[in-house]
Protein backbone atom coordinates (compact mmCIF):
# COMPACT_ATOMS: atom_id res chain seq x y z
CA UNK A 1 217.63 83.06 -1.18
CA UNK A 2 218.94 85.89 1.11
CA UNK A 3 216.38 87.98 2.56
CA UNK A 4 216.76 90.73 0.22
CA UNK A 5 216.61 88.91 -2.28
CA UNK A 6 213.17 87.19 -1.01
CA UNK A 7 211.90 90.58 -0.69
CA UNK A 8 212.91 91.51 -4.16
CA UNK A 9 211.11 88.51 -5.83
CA UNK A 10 207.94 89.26 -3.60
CA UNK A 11 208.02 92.68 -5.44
CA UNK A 12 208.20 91.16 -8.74
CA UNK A 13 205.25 89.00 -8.30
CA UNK A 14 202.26 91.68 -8.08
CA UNK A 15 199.74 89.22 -8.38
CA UNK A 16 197.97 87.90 -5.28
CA UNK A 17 196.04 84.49 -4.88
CA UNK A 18 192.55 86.36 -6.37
CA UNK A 19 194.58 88.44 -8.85
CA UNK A 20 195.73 84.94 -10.15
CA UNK A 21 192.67 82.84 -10.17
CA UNK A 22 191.23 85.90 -12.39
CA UNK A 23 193.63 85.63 -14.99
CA UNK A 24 192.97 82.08 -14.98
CA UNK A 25 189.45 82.29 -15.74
CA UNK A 26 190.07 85.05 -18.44
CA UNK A 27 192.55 83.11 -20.29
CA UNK A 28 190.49 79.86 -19.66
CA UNK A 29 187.19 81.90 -21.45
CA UNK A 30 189.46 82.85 -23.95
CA UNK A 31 190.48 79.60 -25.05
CA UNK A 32 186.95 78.27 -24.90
CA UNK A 33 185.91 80.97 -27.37
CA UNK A 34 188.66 79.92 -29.61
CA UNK A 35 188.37 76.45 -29.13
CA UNK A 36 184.87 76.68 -30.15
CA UNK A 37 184.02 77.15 -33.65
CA UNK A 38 180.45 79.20 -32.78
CA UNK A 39 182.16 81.25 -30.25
CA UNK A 40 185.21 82.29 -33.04
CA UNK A 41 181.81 82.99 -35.70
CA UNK A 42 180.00 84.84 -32.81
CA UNK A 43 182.93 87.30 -32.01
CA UNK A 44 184.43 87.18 -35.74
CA UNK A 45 188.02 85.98 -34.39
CA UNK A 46 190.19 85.34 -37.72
CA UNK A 47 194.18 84.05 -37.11
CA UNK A 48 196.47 85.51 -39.46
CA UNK A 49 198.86 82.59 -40.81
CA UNK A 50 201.05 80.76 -38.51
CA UNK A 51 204.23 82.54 -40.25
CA UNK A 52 202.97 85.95 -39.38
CA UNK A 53 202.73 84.42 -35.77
CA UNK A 54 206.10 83.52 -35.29
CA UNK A 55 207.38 86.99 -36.78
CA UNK A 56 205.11 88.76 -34.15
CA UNK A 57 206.67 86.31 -31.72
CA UNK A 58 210.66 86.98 -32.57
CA UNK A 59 210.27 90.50 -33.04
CA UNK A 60 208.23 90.68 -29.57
CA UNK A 61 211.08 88.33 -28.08
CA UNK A 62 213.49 90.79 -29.51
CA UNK A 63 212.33 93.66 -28.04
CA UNK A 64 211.71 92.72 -24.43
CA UNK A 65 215.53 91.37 -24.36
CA UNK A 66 216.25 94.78 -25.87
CA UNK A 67 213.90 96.16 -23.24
CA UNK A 68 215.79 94.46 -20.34
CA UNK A 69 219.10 95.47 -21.27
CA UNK A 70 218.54 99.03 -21.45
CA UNK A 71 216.71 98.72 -17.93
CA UNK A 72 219.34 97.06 -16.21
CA UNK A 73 222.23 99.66 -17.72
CA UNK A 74 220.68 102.56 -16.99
CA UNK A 75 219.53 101.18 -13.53
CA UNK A 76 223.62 100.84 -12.87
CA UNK A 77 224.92 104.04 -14.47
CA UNK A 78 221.87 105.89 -12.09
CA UNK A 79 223.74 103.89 -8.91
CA UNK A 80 219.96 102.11 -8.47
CA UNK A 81 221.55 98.61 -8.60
CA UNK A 82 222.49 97.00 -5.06
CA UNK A 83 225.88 94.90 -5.01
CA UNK A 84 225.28 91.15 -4.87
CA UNK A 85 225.82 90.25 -0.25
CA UNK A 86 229.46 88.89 -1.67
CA UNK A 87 230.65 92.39 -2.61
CA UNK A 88 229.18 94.36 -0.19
CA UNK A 89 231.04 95.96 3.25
CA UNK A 90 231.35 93.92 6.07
CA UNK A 91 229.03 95.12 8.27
CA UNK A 92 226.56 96.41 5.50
CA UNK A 93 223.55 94.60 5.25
CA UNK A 94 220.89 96.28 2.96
CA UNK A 95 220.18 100.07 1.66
CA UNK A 96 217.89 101.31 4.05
């Protein structure tokens, strides 16, 4: 990966080594409490059917791709979006 592009992934992961580990441990709890059937009674967690699930899923799926699009258009109409080392100048390495 091309430095830029390195530094552009570094960006997109905001999470650092602790940040990580405590996500971890709160999903880990979480699955504990679900996993146990005193933990679901204690903090009166009831699922809704699996079909509601996946329709929460799909339409959650839907609108993150819609999301993304809209991002990455308006992103190029505004002039935000860097071209790829193939299509730049020669000579041009980076915005500063």
């Amino acid at each position: 990966m091309p430095d830029g592009g390195h530094r552009r992934a570094r960006q997109l992961w905001a999470l650092s080594g602790v940040k990580v580990i405590l996500v971890a441990a709160m999903a880990a709890g979480f699955a504990l409490v679900v996993a146990v059937p005193a933990g679901r009674t204690w903090f009166a967690l009831r699922f809704p059917p699996a079909g509601h699930v996946v329709e929460a899923v799909a339409a959650i799926a839907v609108a993150v791709a819609a999301l993304e699009v809209v991002y990455r258009r308006v992103r190029q109409s505004a002039g935000l979006v860097e071209a790829p080392p193939a299509e730049r100048p020669a000579g041009v390495t980076s915005r500063p």
